[in-house]
Protein backbone atom coordinates (compact mmCIF):
# COMPACT_ATOMS: atom_id res chain seq x y z
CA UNK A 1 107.72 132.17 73.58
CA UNK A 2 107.39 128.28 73.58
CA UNK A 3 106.98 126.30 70.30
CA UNK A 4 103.78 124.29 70.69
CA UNK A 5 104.92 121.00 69.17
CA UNK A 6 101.37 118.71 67.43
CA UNK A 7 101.14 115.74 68.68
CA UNK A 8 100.72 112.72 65.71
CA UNK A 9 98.51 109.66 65.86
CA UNK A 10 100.07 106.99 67.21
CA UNK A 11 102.39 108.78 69.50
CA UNK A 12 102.28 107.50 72.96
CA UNK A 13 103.03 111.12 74.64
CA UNK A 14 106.36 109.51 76.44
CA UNK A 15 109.73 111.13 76.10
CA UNK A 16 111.80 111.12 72.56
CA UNK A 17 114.00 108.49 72.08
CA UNK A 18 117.03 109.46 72.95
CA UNK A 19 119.65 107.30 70.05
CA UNK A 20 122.50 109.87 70.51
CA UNK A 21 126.49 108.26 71.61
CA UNK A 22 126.24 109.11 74.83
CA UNK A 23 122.84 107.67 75.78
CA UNK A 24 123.81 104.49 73.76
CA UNK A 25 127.18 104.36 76.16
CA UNK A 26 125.27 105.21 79.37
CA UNK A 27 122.98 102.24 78.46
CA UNK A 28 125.18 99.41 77.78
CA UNK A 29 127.21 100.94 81.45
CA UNK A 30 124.04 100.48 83.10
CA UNK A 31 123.30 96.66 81.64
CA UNK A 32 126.88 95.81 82.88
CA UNK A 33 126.91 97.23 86.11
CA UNK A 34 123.53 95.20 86.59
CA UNK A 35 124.06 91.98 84.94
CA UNK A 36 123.64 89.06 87.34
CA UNK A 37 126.71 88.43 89.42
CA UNK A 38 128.59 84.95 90.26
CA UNK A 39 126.25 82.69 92.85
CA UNK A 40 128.50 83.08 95.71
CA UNK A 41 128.68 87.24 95.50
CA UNK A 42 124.73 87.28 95.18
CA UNK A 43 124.13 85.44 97.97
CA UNK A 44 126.29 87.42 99.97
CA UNK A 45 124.48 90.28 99.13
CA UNK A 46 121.01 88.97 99.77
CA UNK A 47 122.13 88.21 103.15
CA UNK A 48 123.88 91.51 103.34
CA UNK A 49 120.14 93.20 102.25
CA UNK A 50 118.49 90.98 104.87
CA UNK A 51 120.17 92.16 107.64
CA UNK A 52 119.56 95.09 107.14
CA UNK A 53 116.14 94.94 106.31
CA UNK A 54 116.14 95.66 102.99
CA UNK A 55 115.78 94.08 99.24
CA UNK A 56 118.09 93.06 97.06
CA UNK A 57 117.79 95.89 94.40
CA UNK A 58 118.13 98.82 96.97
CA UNK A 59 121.12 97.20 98.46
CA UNK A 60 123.33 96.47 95.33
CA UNK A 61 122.08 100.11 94.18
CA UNK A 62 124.01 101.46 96.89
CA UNK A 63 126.89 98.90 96.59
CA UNK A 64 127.23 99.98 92.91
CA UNK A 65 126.59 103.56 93.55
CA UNK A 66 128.70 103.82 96.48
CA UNK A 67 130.98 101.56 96.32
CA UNK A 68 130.41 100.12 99.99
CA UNK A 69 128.70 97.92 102.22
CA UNK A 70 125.84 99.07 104.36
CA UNK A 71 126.23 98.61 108.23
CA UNK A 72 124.31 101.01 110.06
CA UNK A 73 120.44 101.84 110.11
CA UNK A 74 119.14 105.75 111.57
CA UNK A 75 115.88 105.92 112.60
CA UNK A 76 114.48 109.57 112.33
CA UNK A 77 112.59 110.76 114.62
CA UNK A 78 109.01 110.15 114.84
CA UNK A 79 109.17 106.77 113.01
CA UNK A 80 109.20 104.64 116.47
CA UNK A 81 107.41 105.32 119.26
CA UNK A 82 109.45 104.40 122.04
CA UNK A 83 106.78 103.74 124.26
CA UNK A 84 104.80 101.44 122.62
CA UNK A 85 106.28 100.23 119.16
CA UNK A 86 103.96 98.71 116.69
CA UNK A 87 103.94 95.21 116.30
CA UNK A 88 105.31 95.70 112.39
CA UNK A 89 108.24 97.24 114.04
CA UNK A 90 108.92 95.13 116.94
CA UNK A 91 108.89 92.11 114.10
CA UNK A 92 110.63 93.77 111.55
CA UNK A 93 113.67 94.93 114.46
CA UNK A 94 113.91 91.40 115.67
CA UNK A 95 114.76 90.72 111.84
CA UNK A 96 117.61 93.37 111.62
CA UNK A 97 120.63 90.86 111.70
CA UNK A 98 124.38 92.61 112.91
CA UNK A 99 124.14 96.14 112.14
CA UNK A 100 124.65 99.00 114.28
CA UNK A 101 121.37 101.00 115.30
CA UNK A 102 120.77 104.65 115.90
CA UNK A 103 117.50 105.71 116.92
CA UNK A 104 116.45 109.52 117.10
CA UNK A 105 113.46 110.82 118.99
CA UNK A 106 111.88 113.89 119.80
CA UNK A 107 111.81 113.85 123.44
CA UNK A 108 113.57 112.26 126.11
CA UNK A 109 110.38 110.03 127.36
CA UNK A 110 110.11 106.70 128.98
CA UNK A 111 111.34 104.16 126.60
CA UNK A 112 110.37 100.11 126.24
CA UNK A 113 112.66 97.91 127.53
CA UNK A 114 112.47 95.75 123.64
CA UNK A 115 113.87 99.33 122.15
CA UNK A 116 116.38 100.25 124.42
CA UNK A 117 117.84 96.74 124.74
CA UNK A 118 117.45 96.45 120.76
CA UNK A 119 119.55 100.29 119.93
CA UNK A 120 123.07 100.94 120.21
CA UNK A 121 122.65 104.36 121.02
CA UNK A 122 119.75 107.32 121.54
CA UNK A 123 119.27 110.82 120.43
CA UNK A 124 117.29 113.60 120.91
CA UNK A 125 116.74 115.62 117.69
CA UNK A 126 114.28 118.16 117.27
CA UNK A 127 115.63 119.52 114.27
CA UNK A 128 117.40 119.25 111.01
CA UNK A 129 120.75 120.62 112.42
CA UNK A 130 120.35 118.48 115.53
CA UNK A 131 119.70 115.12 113.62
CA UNK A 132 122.38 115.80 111.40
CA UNK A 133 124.61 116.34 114.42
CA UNK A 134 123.62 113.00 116.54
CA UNK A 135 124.07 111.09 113.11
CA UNK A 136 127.71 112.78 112.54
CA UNK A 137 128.40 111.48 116.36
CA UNK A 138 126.91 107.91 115.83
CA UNK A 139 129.02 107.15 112.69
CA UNK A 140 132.38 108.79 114.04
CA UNK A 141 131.73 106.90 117.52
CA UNK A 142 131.91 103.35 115.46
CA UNK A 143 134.56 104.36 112.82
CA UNK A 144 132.25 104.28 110.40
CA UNK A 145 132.17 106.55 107.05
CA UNK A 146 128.56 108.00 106.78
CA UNK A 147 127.70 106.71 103.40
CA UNK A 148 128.10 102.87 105.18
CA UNK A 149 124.43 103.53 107.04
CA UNK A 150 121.15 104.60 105.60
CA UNK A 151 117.97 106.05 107.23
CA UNK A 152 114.62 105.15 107.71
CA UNK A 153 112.25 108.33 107.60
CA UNK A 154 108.86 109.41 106.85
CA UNK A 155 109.39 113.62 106.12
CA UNK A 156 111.07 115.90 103.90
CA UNK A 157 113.55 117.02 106.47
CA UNK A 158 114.56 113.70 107.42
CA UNK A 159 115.52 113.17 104.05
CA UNK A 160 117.07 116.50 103.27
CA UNK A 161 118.93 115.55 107.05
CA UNK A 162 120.06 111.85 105.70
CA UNK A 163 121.45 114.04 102.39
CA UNK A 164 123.22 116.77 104.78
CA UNK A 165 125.05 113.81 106.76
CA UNK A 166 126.11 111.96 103.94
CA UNK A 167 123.96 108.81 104.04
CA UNK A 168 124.15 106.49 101.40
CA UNK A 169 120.65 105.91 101.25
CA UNK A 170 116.84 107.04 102.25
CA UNK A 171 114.22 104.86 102.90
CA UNK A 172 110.32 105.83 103.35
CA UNK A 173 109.62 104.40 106.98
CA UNK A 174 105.82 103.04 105.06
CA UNK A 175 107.84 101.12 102.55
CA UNK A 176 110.43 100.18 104.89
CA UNK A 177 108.00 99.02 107.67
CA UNK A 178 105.43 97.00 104.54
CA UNK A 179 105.42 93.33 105.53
């Protein structure tokens, strides 16, 4: 049986303050790890993010969290249609700076020449199993640990896919693709 708790006035219905040792420690870890860094390491990273398409925040996330430097970008399938790419995407590819590129498709259709000159290498992958396969082959083809790449996808199975291979980050293809 639950204990029904009554609500005060004043009370803003948000979560109790949590004032205990280890909350206190896990908060001043967290203002450390994201105070501002020197100039020079900064800018680095805002070029880093920019190459790869991304911001600032979601890039020194993963460089915190991870502990490495984002090269590669995996395309589930679905978010690019190789036929005729959106003009969001065409722009937002001919942003990417040196990174490598994986895209994944569903089929093996005709694809336009601005995509295949623009990917260093294709997959076919209908399926959870067979995305996390193509991405395993990708990485291990450029000497590359997983968790240096990321993926841009739009379903639950592409992110459950980017989790399975080790990816150091998801990113919603809407948010990703936003100009």
């Amino acid at each position: 049986m639950a204990v029904e708790r009554r609500i005060g006035i004043g009370h803003n219905l948000g979560p109790p303050l949590d004032m205990s040792w280890s909350a206190w420690l896990w908060r001043r870890a967290h203002a450390k790890a994201w105070k501002t860094p020197p100039r020079e390491i900064a800018m680095l990273r805002i070029r880093r993010a920019e190459r790869l398409g991304l911001n600032y925040r979601d890039y020194t996330a993963v460089v915190l969290d991870r502990g490495v430097h984002m090269d590669a970008i995996v395309f589930a399938p679905g978010i690019i249609i190789p036929a005729r790419p959106a003009a969001p995407v065409q722009e937002k590819l001919a942003r990417l700076g040196d990174c490598k590129l994986l895209l994944c498709r569903d089929d093996d259709g005709p694809l336009h020449t601005a995509i295949r000159d623009r990917f260093d290498d294709l997959a076919v992958a209908r399926d959870p199993d067979m995305l996390v396969s193509a991405i395993d082959r990708f990485f291990r083809a450029r000497h590359l640990p997983p968790r240096a790449g990321f993926m841009v996808g739009a379903q639950r199975w592409h992110e459950r896919a980017a989790e399975d291979a080790g990816l150091s980050l998801f990113k919603p293809a809407m948010e990703y693709f936003a100009p």
